[in-house]
N, C-alpha and C. Protein backbone atom coordinates (compact mmCIF):
# COMPACT_ATOMS: atom_id res chain seq x y z
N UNK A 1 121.16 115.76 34.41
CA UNK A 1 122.49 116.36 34.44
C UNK A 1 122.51 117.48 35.47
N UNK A 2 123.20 117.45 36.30
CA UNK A 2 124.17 118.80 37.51
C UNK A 2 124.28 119.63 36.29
N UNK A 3 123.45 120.95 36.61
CA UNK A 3 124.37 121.95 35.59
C UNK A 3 125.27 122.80 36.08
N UNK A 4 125.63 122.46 37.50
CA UNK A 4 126.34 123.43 38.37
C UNK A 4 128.00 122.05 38.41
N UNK A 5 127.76 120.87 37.79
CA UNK A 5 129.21 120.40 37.67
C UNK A 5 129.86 120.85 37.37
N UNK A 6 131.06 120.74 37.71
CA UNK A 6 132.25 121.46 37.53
C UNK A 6 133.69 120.81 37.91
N UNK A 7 134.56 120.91 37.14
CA UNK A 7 136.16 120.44 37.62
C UNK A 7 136.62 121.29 37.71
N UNK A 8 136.92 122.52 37.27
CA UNK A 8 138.05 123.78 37.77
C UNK A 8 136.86 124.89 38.10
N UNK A 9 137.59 125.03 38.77
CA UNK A 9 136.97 127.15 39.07
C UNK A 9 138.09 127.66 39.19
N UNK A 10 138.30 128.96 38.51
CA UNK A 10 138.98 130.16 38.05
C UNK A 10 137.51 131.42 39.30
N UNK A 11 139.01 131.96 40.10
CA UNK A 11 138.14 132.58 41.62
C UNK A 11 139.21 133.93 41.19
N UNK A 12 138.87 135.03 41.22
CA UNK A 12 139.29 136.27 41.28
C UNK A 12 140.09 137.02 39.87
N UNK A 13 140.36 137.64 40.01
CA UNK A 13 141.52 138.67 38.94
C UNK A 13 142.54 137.45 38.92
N UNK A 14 142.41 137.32 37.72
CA UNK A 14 144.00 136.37 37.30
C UNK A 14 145.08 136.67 37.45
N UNK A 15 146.19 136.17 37.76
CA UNK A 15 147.26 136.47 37.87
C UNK A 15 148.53 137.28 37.49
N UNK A 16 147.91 137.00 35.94
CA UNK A 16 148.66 137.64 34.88
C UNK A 16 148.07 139.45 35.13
N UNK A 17 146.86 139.68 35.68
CA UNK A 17 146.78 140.91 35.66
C UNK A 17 147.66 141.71 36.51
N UNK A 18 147.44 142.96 36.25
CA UNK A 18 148.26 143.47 38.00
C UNK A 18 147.91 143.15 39.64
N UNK A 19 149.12 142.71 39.87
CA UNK A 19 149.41 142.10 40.90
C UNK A 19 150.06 142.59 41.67
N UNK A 20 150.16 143.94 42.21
CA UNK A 20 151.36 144.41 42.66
C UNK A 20 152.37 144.37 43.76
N UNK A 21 151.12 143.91 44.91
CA UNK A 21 152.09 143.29 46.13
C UNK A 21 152.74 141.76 45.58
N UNK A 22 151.71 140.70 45.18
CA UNK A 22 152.33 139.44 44.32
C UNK A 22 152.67 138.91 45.98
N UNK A 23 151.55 138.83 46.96
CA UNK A 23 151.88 138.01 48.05
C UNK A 23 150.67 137.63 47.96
N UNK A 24 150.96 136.10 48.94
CA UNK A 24 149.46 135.43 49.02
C UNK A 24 149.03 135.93 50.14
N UNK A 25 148.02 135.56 50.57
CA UNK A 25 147.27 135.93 51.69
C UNK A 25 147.70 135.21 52.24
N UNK A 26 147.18 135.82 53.75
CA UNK A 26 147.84 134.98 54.63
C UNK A 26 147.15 133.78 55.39
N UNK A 27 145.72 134.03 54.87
CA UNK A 27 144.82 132.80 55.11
C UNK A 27 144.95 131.47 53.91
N UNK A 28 145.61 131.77 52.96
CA UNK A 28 146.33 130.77 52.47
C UNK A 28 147.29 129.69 52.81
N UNK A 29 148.15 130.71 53.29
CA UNK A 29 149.31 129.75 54.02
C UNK A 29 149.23 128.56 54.98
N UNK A 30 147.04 128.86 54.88
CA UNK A 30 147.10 127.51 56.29
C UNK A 30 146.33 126.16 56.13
N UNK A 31 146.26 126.53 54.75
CA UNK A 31 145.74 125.07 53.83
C UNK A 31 146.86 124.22 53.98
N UNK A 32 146.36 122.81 54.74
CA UNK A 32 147.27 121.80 54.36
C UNK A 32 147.07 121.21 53.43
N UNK A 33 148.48 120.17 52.83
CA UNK A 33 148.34 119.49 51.43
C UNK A 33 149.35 118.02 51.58
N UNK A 34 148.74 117.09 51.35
CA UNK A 34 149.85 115.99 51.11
C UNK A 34 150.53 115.71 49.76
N UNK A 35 151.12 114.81 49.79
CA UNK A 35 151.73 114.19 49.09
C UNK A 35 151.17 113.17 48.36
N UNK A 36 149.93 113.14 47.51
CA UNK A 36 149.08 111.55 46.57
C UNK A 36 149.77 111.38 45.60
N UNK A 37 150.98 110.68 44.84
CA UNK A 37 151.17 109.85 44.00
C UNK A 37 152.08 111.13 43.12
N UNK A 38 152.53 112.10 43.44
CA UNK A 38 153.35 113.04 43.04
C UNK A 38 152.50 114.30 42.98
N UNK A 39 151.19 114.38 43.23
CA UNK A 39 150.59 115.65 43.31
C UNK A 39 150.40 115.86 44.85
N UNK A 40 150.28 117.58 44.59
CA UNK A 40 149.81 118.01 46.35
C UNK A 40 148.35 118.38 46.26
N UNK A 41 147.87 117.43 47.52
CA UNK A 41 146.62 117.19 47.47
C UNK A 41 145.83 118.20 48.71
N UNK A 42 144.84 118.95 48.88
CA UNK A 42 144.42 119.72 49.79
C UNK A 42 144.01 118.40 50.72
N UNK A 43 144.52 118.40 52.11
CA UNK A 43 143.81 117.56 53.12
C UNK A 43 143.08 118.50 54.29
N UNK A 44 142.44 119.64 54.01
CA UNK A 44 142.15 120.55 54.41
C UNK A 44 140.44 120.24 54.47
N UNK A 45 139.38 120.12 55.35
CA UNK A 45 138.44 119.67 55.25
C UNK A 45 137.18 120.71 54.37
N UNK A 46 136.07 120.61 54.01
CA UNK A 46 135.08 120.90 53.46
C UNK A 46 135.09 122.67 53.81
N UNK A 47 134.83 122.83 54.94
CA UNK A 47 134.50 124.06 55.62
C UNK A 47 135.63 124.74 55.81
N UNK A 48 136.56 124.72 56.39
CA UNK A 48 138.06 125.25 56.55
C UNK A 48 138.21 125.40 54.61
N UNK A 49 138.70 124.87 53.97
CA UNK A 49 138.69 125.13 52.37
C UNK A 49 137.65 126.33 51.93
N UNK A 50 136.53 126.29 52.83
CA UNK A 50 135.59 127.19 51.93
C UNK A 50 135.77 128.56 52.61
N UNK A 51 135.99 128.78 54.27
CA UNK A 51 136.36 130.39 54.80
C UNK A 51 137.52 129.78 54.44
N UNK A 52 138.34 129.29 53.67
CA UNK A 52 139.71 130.45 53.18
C UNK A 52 139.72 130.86 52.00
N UNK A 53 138.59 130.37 51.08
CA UNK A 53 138.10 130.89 49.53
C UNK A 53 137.68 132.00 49.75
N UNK A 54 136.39 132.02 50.74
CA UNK A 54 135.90 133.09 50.89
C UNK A 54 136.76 134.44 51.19
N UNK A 55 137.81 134.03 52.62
CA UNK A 55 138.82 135.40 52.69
C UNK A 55 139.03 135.95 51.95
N UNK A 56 139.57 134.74 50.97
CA UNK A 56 140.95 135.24 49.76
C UNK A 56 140.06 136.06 48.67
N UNK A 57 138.69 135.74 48.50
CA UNK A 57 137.98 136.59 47.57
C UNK A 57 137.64 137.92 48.20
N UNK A 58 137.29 137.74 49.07
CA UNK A 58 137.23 139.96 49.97
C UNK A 58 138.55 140.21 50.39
N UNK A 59 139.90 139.42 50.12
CA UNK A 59 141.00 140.02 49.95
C UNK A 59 141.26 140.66 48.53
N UNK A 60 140.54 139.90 47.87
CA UNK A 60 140.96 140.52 46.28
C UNK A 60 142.46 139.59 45.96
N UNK A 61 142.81 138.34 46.54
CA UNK A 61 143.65 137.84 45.71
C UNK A 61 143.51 137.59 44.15
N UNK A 62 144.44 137.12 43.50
CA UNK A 62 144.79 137.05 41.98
C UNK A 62 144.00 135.82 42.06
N UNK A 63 143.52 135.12 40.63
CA UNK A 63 143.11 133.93 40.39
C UNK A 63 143.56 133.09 41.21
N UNK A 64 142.33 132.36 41.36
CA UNK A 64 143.27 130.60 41.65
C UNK A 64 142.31 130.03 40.80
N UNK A 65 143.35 128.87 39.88
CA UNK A 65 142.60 127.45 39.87
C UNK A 65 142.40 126.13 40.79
N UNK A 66 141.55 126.03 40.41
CA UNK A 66 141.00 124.22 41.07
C UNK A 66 140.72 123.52 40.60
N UNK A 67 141.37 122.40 41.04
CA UNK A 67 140.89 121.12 40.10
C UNK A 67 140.71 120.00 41.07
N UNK A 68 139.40 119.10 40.70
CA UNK A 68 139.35 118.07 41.26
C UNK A 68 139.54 116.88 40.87
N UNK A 69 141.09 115.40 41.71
CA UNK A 69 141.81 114.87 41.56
C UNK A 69 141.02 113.62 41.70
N UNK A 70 140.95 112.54 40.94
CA UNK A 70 139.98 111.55 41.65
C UNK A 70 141.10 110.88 40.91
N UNK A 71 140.88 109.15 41.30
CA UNK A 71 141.60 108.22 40.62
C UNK A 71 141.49 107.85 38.81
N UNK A 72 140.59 108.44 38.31
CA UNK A 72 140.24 108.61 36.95
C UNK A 72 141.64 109.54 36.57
N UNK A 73 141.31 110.78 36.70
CA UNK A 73 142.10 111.67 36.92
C UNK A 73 143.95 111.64 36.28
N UNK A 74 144.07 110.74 38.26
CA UNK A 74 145.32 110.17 38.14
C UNK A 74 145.60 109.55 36.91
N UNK A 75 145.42 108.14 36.35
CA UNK A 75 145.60 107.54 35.23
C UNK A 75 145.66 108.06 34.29
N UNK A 76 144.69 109.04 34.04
CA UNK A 76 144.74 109.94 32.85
C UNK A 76 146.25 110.65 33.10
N UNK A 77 146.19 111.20 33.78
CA UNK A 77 147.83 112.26 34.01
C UNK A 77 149.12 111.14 33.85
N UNK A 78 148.98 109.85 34.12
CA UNK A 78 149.70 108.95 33.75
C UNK A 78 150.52 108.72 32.27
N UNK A 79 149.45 108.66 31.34
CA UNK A 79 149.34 108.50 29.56
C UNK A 79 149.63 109.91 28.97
N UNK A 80 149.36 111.31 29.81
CA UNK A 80 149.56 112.42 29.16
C UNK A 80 150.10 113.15 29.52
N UNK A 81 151.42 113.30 29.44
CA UNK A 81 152.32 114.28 29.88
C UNK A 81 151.62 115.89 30.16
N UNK A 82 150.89 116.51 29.04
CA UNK A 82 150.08 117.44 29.02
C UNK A 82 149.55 117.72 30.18
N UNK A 83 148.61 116.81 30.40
CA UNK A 83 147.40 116.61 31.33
C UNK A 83 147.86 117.06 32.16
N UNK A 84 148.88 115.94 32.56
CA UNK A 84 149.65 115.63 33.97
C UNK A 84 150.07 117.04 34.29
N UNK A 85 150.56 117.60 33.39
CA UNK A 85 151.21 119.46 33.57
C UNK A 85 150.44 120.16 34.11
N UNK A 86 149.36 120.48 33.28
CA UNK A 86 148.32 120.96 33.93
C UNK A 86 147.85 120.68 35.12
N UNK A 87 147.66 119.20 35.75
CA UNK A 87 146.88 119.16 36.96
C UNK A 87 148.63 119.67 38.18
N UNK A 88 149.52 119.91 37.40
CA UNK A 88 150.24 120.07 38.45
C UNK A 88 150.49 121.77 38.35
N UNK A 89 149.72 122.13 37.35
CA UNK A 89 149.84 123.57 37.46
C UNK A 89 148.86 124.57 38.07
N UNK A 90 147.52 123.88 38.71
CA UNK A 90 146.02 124.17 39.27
C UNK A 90 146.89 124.43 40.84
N UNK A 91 146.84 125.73 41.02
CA UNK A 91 146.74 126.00 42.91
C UNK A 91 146.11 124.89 43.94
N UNK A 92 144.91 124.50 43.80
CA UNK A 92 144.23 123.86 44.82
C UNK A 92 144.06 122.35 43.61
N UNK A 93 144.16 120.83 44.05
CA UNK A 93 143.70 119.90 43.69
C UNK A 93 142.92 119.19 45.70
N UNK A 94 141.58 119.16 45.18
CA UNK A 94 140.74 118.90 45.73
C UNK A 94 140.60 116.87 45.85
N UNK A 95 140.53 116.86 46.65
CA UNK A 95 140.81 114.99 47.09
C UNK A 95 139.17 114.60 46.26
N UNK A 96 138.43 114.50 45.17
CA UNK A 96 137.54 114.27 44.77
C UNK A 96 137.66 112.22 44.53
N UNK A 97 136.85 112.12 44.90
CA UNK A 97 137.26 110.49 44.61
C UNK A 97 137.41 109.71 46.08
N UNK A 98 136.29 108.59 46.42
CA UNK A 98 137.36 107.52 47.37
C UNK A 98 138.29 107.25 46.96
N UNK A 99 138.98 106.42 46.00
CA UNK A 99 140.39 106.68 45.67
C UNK A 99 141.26 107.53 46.43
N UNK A 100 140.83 108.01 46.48
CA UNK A 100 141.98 109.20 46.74
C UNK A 100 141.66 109.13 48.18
N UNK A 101 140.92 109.13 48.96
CA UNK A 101 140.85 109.10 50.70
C UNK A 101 141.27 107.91 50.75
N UNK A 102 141.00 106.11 50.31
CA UNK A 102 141.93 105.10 50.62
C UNK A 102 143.07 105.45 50.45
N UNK A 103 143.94 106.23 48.98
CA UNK A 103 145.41 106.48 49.24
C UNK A 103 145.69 106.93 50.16
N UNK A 104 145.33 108.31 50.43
CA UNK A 104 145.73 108.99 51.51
C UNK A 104 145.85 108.00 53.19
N UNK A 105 145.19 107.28 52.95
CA UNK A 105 144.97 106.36 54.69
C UNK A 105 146.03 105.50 54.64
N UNK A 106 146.22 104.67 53.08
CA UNK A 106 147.34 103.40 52.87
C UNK A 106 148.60 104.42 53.08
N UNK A 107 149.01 105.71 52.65
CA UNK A 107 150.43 106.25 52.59
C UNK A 107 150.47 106.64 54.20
N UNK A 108 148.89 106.88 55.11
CA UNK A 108 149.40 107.53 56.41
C UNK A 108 148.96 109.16 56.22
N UNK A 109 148.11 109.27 55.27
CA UNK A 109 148.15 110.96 55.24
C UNK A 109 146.88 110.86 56.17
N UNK A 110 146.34 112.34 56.40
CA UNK A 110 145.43 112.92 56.83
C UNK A 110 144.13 113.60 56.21
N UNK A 111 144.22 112.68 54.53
CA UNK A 111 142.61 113.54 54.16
C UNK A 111 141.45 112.79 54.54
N UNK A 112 140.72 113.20 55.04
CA UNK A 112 139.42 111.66 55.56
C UNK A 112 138.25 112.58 54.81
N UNK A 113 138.20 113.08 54.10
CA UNK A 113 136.95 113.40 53.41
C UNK A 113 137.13 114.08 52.06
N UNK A 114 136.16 113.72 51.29
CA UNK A 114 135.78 113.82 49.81
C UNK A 114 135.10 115.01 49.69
N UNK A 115 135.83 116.19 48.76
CA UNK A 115 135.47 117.11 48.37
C UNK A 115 134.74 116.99 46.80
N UNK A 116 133.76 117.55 46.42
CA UNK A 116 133.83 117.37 44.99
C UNK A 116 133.52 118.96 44.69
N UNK A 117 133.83 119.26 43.30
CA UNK A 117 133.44 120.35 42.68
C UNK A 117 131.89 120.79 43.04
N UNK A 118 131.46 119.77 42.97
CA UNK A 118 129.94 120.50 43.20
C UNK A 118 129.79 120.61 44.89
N UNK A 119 130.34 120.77 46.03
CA UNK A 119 130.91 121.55 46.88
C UNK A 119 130.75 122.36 46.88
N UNK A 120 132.17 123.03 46.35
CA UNK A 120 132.90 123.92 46.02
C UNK A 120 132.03 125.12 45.89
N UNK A 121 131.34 124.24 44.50
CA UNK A 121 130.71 125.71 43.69
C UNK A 121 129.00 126.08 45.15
N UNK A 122 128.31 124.96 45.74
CA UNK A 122 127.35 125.58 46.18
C UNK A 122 127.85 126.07 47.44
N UNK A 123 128.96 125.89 48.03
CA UNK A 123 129.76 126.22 49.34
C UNK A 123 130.05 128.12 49.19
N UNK A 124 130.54 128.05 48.10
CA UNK A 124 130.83 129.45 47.56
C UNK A 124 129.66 129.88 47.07
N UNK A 125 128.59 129.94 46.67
CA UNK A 125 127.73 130.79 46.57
C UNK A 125 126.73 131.06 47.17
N UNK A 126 126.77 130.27 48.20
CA UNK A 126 126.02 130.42 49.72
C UNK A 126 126.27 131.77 49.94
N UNK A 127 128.41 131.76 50.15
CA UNK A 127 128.38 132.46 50.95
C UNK A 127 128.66 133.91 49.73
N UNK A 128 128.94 133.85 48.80
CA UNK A 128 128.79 135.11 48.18
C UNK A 128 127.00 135.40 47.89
N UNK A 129 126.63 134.75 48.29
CA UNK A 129 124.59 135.37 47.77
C UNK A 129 124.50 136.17 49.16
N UNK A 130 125.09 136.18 50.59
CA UNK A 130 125.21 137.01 51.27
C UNK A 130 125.29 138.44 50.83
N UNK A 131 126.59 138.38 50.23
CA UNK A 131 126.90 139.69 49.92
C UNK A 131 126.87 140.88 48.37
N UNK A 132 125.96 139.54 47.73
CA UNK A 132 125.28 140.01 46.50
C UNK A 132 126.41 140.15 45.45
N UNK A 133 127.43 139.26 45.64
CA UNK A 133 128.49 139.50 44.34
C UNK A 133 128.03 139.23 43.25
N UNK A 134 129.34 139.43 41.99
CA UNK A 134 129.00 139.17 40.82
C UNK A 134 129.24 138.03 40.45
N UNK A 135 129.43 137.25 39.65
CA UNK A 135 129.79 136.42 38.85
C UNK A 135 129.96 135.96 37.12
N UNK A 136 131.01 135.31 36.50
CA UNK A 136 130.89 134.98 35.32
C UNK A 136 131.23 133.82 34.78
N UNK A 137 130.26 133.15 33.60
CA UNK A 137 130.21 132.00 33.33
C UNK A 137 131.15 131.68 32.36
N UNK A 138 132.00 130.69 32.19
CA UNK A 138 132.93 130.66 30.94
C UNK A 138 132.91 129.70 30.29
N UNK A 139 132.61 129.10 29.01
CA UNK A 139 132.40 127.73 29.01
C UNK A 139 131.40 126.97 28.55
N UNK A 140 131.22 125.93 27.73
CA UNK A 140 130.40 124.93 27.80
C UNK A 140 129.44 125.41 26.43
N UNK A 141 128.22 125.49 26.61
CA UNK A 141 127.33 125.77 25.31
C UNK A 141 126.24 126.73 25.61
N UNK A 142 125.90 127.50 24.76
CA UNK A 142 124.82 128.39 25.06
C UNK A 142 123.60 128.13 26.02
N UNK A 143 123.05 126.84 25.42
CA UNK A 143 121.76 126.18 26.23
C UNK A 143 122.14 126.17 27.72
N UNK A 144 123.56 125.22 27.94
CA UNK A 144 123.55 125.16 29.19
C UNK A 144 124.13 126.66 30.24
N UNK A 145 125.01 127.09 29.44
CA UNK A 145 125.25 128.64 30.30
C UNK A 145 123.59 129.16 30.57
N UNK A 146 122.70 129.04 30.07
CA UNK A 146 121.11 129.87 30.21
C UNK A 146 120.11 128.61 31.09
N UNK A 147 120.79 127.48 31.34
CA UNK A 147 120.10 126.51 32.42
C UNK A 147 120.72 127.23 33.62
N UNK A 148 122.17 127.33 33.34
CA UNK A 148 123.21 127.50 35.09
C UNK A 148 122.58 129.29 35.33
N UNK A 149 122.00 129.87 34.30
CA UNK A 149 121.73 131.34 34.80
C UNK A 149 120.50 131.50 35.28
N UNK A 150 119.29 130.43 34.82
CA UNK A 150 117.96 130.71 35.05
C UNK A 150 118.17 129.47 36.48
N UNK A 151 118.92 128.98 37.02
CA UNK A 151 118.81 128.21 37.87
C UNK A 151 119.66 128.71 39.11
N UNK A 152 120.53 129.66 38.96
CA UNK A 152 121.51 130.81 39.80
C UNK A 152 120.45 131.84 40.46
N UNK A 153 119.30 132.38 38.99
CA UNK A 153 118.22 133.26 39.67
C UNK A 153 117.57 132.86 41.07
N UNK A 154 117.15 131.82 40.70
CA UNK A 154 116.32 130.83 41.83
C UNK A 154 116.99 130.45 43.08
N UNK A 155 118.06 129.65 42.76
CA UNK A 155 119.06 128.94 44.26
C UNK A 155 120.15 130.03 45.01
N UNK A 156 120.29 131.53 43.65
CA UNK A 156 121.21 132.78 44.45
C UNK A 156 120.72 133.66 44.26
N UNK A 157 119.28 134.19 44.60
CA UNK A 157 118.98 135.36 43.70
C UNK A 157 119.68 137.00 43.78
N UNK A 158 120.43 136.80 45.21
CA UNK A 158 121.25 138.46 45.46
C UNK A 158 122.48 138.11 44.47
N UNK A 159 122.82 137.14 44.08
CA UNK A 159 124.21 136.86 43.41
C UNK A 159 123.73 137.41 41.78
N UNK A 160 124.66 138.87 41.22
CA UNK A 160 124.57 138.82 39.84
C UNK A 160 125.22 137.98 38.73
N UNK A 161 124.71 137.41 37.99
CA UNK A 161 125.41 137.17 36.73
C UNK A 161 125.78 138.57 35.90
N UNK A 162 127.37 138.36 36.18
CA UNK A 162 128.04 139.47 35.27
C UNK A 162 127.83 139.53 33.75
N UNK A 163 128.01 137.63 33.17
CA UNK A 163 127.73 137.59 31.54
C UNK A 163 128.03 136.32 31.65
N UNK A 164 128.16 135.49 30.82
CA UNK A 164 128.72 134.33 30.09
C UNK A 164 129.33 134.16 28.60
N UNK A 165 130.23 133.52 28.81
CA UNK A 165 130.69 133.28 27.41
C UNK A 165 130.55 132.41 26.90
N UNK A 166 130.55 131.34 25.55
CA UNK A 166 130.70 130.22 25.23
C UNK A 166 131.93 130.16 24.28
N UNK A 167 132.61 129.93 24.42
CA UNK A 167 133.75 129.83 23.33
C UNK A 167 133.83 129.19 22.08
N UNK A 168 134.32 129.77 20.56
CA UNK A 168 134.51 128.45 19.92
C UNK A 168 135.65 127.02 20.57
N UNK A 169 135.19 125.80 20.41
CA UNK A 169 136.24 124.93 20.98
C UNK A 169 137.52 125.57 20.28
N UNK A 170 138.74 125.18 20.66
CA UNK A 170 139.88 125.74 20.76
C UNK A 170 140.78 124.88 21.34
N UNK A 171 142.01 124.19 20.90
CA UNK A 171 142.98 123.62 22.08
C UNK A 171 143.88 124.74 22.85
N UNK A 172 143.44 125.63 22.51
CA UNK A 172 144.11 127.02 23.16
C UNK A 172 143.26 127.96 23.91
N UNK A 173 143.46 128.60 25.04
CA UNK A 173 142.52 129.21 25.30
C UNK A 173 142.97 130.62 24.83
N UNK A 174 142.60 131.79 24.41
CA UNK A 174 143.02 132.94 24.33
C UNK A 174 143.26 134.11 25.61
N UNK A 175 144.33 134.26 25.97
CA UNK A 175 144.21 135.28 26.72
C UNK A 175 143.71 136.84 27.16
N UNK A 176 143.36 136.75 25.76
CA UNK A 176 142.37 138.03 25.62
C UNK A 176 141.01 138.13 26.50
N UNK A 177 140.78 136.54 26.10
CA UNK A 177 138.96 136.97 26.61
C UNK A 177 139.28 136.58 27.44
N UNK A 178 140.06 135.70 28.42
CA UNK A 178 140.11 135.64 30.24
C UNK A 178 140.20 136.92 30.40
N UNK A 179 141.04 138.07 30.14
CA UNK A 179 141.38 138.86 30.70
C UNK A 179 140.30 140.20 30.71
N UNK A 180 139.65 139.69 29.51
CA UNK A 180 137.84 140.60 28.86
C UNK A 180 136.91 139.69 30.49
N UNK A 181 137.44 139.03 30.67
CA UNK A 181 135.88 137.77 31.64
C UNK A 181 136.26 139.21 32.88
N UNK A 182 137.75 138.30 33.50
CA UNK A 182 138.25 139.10 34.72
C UNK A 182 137.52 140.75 34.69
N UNK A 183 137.45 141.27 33.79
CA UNK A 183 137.66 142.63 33.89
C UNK A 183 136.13 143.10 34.36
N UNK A 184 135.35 142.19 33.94
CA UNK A 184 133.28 142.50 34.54
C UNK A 184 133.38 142.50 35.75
């Protein structure tokens, strides 16, 4: 098992916190995105996606989520109205999946390459082990939060682990403890 898999990352101070200008950056604005099957899809390549994560994090923007869109995905968002909400409520959906690069070619778009979460996450901590940031784990089960920390020592060692949490399962998340995570 990848213990560094991942489908969303939650990147900065959330939204809901104070926000006071409440503008995006302006290295945002230059992510492109198509049109896959009613979602907007990043067609923005590997490297370009990762210096504008990086900006937006030594800008100190508000949260973003990410989620990665594969043809599994899709279908699922099909049967669940829920789902479907959610993946249309994630800032960045990442083209994860061939699926999703044949759509993009059959409609005429421009994504020609497959991003996946596990990308993402070693793309970004490349470049934050540079600068010795923090980090926090949210999620999943005790055992494995203490695989992804004793294995962060080794592959990031300037990068701190701020803490981890494990949650009781929940179909709710509480806004309390995002806002307890954000605040380390």
């Amino acid at each position: 098992m990848n213990l560094y898999q991942t489908s969303t990352i939650g990147l900065g101070p959330h939204r809901f916190m104070d926000n006071s200008n409440n503008e995006e950056p302006k290295i945002l604005r230059h992510l492109e995105t198509e049109d896959i099957m009613g979602y907007r899809v990043l067609s923005s390549n590997l490297f370009h996606l990762l210096d504008v994560i990086t900006n937006w994090i030594e800008e100190g923007g508000y949260c973003r989520l990410l989620a990665c869109i594969n043809p599994h995905l899709y279908v699922v968002s099909l049967e669940d109205p829920e789902f479907s909400s959610a993946l249309h409520g994630f800032d960045w959906l990442i083209p994860d999946g061939t699926g999703i690069l044949m759509t993009s070619r059959i409609l005429g778009g421009r994504i020609n390459q497959r991003i996946t979460g596990s990308d993402i996450f070693h793309g970004n901590h490349n470049s934050l082990n540079n600068v010795g940031a923090k980090v926090f784990f949210l999620g999943s089960n005790e055992t494995t939060l203490q695989g992804i920390c004793n294995k962060m020592c080794v592959d990031w060692p300037c990068i701190r682990i701020a803490g981890t949490y494990s949650p009781p399962f929940s179909r709710f998340f509480p806004k309390r403890i995002t806002e307890q995570c954000w605040r380390l």
